[in-house]
Protein backbone atom coordinates (compact mmCIF):
# COMPACT_ATOMS: atom_id res chain seq x y z
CA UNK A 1 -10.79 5.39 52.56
CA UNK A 2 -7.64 6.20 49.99
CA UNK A 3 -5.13 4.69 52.96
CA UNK A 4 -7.02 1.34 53.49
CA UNK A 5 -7.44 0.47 49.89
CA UNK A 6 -3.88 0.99 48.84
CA UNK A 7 -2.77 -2.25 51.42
CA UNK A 8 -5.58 -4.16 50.80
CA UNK A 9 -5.12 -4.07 46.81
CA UNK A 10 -1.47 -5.16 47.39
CA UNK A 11 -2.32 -7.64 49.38
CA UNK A 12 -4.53 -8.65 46.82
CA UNK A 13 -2.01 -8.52 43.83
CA UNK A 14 1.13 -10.28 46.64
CA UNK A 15 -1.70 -12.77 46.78
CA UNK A 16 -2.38 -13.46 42.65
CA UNK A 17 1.35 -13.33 42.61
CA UNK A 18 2.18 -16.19 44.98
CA UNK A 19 -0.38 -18.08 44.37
CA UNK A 20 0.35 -18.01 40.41
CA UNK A 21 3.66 -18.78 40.78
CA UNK A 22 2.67 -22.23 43.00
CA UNK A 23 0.37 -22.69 40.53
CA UNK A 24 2.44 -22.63 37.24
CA UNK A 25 5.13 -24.61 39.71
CA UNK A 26 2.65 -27.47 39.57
CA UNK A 27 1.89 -27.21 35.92
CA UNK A 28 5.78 -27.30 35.75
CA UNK A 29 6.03 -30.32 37.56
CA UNK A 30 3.28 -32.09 35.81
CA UNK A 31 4.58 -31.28 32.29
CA UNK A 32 7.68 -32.62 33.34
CA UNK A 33 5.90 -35.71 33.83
CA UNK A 34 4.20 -36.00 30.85
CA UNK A 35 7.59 -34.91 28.53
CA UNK A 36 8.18 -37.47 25.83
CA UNK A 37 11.57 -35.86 25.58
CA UNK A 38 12.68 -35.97 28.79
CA UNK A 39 13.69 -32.84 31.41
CA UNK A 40 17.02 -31.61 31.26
CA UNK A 41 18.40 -28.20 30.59
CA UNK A 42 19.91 -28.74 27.43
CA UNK A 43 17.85 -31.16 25.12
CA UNK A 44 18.89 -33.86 21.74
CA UNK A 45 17.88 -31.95 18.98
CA UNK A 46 17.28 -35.85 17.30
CA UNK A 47 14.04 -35.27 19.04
CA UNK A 48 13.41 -32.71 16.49
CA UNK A 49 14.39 -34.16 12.95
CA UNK A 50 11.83 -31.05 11.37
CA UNK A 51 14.43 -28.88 12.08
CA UNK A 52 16.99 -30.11 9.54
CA UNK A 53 15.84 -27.75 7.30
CA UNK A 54 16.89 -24.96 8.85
CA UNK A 55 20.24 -26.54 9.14
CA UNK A 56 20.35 -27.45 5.66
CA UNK A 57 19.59 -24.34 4.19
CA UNK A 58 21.36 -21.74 7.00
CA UNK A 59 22.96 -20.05 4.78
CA UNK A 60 19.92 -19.05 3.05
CA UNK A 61 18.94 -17.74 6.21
CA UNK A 62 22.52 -15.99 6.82
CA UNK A 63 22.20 -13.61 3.62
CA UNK A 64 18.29 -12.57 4.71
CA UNK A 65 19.47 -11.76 7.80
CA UNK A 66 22.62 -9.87 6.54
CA UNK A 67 20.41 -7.90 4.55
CA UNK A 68 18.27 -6.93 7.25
CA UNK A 69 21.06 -5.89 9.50
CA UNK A 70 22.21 -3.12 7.09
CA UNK A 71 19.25 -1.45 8.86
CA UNK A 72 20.38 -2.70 12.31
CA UNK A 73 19.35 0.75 14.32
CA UNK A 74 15.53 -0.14 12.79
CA UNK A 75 15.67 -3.58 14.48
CA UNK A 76 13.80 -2.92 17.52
CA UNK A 77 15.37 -3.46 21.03
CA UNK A 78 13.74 -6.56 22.66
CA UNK A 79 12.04 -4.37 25.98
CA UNK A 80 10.63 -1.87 23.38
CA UNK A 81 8.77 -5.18 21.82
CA UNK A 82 8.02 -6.43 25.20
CA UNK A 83 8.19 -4.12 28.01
CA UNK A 84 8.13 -7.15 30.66
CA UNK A 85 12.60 -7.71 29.32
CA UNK A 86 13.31 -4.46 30.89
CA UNK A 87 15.65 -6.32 33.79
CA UNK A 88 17.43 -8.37 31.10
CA UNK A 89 17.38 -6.11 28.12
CA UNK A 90 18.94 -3.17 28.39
CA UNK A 91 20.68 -0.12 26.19
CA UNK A 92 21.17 -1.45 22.46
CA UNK A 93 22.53 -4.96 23.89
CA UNK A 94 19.80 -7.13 22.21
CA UNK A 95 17.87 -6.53 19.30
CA UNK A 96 15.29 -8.86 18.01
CA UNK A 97 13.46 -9.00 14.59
CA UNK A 98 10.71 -10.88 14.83
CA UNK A 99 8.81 -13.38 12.27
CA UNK A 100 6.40 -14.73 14.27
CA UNK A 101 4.93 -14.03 17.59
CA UNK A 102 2.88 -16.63 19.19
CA UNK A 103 1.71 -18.17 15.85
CA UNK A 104 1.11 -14.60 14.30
CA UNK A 105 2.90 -14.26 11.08
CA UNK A 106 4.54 -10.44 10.84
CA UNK A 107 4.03 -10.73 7.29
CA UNK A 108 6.17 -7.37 6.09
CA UNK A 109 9.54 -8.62 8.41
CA UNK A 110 8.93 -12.45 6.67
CA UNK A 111 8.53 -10.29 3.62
CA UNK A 112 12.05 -9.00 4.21
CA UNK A 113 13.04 -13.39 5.29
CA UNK A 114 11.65 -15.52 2.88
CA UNK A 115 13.08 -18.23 2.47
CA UNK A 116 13.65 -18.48 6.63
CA UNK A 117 9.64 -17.45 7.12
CA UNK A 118 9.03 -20.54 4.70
CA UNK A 119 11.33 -22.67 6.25
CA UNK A 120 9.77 -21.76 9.64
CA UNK A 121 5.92 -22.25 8.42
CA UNK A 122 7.43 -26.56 7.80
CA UNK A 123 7.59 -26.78 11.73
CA UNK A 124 4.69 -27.90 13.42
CA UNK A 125 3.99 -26.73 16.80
CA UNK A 126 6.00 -23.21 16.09
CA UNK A 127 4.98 -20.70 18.28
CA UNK A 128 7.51 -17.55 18.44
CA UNK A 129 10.45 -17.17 15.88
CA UNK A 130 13.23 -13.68 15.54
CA UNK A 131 16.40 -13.29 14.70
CA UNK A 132 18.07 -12.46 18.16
CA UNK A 133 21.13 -9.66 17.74
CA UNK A 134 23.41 -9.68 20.60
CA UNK A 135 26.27 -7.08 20.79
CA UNK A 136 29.95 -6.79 21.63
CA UNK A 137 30.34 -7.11 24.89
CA UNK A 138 26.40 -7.65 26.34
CA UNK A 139 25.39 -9.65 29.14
CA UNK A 140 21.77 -11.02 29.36
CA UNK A 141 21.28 -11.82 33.03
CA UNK A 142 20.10 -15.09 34.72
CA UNK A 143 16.67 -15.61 33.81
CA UNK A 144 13.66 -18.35 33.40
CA UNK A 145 11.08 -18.91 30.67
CA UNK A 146 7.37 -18.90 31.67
CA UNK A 147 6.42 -22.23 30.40
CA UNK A 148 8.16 -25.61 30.21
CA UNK A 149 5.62 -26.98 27.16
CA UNK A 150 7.52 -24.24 25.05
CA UNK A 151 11.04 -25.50 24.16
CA UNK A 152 13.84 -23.04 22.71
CA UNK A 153 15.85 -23.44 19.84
CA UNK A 154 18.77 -21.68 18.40
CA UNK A 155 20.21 -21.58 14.84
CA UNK A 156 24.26 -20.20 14.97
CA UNK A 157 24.43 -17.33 12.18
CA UNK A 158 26.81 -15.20 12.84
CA UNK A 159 29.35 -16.41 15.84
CA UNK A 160 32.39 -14.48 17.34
CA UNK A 161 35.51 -16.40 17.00
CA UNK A 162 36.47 -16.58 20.12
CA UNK A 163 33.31 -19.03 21.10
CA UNK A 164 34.08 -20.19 24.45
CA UNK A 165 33.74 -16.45 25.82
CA UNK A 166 30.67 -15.98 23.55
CA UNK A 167 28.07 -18.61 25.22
CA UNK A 168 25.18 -19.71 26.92
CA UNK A 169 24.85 -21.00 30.60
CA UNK A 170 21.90 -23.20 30.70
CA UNK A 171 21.07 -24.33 34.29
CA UNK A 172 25.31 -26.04 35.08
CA UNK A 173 25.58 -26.67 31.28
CA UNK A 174 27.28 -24.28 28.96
CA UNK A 175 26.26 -24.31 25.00
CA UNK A 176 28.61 -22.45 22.34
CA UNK A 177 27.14 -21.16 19.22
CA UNK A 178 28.65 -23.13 15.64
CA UNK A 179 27.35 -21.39 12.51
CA UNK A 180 24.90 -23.87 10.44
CA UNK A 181 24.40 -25.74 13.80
CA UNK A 182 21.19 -25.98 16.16
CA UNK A 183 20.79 -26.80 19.80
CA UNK A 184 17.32 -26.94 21.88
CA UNK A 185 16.83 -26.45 25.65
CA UNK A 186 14.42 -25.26 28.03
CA UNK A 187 14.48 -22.49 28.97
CA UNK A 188 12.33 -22.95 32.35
CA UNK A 189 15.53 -23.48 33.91
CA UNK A 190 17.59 -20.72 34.81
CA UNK A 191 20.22 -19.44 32.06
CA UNK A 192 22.17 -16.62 30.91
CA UNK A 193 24.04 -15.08 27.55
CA UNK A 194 27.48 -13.52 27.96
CA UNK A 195 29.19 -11.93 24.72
CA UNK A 196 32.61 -11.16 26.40
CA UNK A 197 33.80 -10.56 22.59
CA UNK A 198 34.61 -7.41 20.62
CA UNK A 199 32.06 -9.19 17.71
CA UNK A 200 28.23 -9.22 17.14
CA UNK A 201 26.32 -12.72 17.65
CA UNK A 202 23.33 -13.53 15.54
CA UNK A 203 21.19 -16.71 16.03
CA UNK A 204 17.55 -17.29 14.56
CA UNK A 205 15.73 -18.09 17.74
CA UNK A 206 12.46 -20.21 17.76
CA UNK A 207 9.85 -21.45 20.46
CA UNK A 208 8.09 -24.89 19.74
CA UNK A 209 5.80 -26.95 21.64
CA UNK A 210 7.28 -29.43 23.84
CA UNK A 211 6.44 -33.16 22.75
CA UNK A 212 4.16 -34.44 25.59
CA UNK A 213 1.59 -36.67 26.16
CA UNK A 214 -1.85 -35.56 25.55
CA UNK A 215 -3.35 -34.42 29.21
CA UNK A 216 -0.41 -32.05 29.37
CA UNK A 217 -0.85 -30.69 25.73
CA UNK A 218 -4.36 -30.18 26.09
CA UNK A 219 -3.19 -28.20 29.30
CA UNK A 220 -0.49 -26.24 27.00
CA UNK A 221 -3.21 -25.21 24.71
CA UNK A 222 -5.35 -24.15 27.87
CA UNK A 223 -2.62 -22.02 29.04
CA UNK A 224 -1.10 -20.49 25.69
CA UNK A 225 -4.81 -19.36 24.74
CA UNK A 226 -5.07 -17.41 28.33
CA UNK A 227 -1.37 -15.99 27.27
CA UNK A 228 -2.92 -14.62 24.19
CA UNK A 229 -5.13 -12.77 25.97
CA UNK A 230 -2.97 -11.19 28.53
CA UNK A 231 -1.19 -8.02 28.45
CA UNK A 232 2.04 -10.16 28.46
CA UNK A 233 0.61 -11.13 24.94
CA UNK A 234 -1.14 -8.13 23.66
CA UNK A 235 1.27 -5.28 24.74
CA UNK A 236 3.86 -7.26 23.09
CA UNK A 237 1.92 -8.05 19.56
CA UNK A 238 1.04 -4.06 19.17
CA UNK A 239 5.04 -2.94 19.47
CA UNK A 240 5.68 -5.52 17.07
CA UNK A 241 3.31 -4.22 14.62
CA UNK A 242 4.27 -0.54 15.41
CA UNK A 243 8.17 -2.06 14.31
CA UNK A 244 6.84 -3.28 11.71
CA UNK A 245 5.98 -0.40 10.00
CA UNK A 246 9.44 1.46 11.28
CA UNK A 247 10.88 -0.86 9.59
CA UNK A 248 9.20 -1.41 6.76
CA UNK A 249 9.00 2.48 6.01
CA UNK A 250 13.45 2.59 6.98
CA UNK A 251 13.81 -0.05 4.02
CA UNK A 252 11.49 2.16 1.54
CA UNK A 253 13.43 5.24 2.63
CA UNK A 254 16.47 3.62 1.58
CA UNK A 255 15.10 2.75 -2.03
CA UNK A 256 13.76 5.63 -2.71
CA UNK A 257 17.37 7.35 -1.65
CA UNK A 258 18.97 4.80 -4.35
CA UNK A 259 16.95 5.55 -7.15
CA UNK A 260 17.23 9.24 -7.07
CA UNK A 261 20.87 8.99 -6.69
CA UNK A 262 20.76 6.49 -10.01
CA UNK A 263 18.50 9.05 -11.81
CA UNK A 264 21.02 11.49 -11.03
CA UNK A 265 24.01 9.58 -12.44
C-alpha cells in the first residue's frame, strides 16, 4: 500500500505543478494585455508620479534606515522571512527589513521608519515594502516574480561607488542604482543582482499593483486574496512577526545598556 501511494501522490503534486504554472502563464499573458503601462522589463517611472515623494524626501528615508542598520545582525535574512528564497538567498548576503507585507503594516519596524512608513501609506495600490540590504560581494541569482499585476520599485539609498559593477540585470537591460533616484520594472521577467563591490547596497524596495484595465484587476484581486491564504503568504507573515519582536527587543536592549552606562557617569 506505502509503495503505490508514494508515485501516485507525486504524480499528483508533478500534476498541480504543471498545470499551475500553464495556468499563471495564461494569466501572464492576459495581464499583459490588459497593462495600461505597457510590458517591458524595465518600466517609465512617469507612469507613477505618487512616487515623487519618496524621491523628494530620500534622505529622510536614508537616516531611518541608517539608524536601523546599527542593528544590522537583527535585520533578518530574507529565507528566514520566507523560506521559499532559499535558492537565491543565501549566508548573510541579503537582509531585508520589512514595513509592509502584502498590505500588512509591521507596525513596531514602521515604528523604527516613520517618516518612510508614512510616505509609503500615500501610495495607492502598495502591497509589499523593506528595505533590501545587499552585501559586499553577493550575488542574487537569475530569478522571476510570481505575478506580473505586481510591479517592483526601487529607491537608491546607499550605492557603492563603483555602480556599473554594483547592478541589476533585468531580462537584456541592466539598471544601476543613483542615491535619491527610483526605477520600476517587472519583475516577471527574469533578473539578477550582482554586488561585485567591497561596499554594502541599500535600496527601499516596494511592490505596487500594476495599472490595468479592470477584467485583469479584478483578476489581480482574485489571485492576491488566494496568495494570502497560502503558505507562500502565511509562513512568510509569522517570521516577520517573530523578527519583529527580535528586533524590537535588540533596540530596547541597547537603551537600556545606554542608560545604565549614563547613570553610571
Amino acid at each position: 500500500m506505502a509503495t503505490t501511494a508514494k508515485p501516485e501522490r507525486s504524480a499528483l503534486n508533478q500534476a498541480f505543478v504543471t498545470y499551475g504554472r500553464r495556468f499563471r502563464n495564461l494569466i501572464a499573458s492576459f495581464q499583459s494585455r490588459q497593462s495600461l503601462i505597457g510590458d517591458t522589463p524595465v518600466l517609465d517611472t512617469a507612469h507613477f508620479p505618487e512616487f515623487k515623494v519618496l524621491e523628494d524626501n530620500w534622505q529622510d528615508v536614508l537616516v531611518e534606515i541608517r539608524e536601523i542598520l546599527k542593528f544590522r545582525e537583527q535585520v533578518p535574512k530574507f529565507h528566514e522571512v520566507s523560506t521559499d528564497q532559499k535558492k537565491i538567498s543565501k549566508g548573510d548576503q541579503w537582509r531585508t527589513f520589512f514595513l509592509f507585507g502584502f498590505g500588512t503594516k509591521l507596525e513596531r519596524n514602521c515604528a523604527k521608519a516613520p517618516k518612510t512608513a508614512a510616505m509609503l501609506e500615500t501610495i495607492p495600490n502598495l502591497q509589499t515594502a523593506w528595505f533590501s540590504i545587499l552585501a559586499p560581494g553577493a550575488h542574487i541569482p537569475p530569478h522571476k516574480g510570481v505575478t506580473k499585476g505586481i510591479v517592483t520599485c526601487h529607491l537608491g539609498l546607499i550605492v557603492p561607488q563603483d555602480q556599473q559593477n554594483c547592478r541589476l540585470r533585468v531580462a537584456d537591460e541592466y539598471c544601476t542604482w543613483q542615491e535619491g533616484k527610483i526605477f520600476v520594472f517587472d519583475d516577471t521577467y527574469k533578473h539578477e543582482v550582482s554586488n561585485n563591490t567591497d561596499e554594502e547596497r541599500v535600496v527601499l524596495l516596494w511592490h505596487v499593483d500594476r495599472p490595468m484595465k479592470t477584467p485583469a484587476r479584478l483578476l489581480h484581486k482574485f489571485f492576491i486574496a488566494g496568495l494570502k491564504k497560502s503558505s507562500f503568504f502565511k509562513n512568510p507573515q509569522k517570521n516577520m512577526e517573530t523578527f519583529e519582536d527580535r528586533f524590537e527587543q535588540a533596540t530596547r536592549d541597547a537603551a537600556e545598556t545606554l542608560e545604565k552606562m549614563s547613570t553610571r557617569d
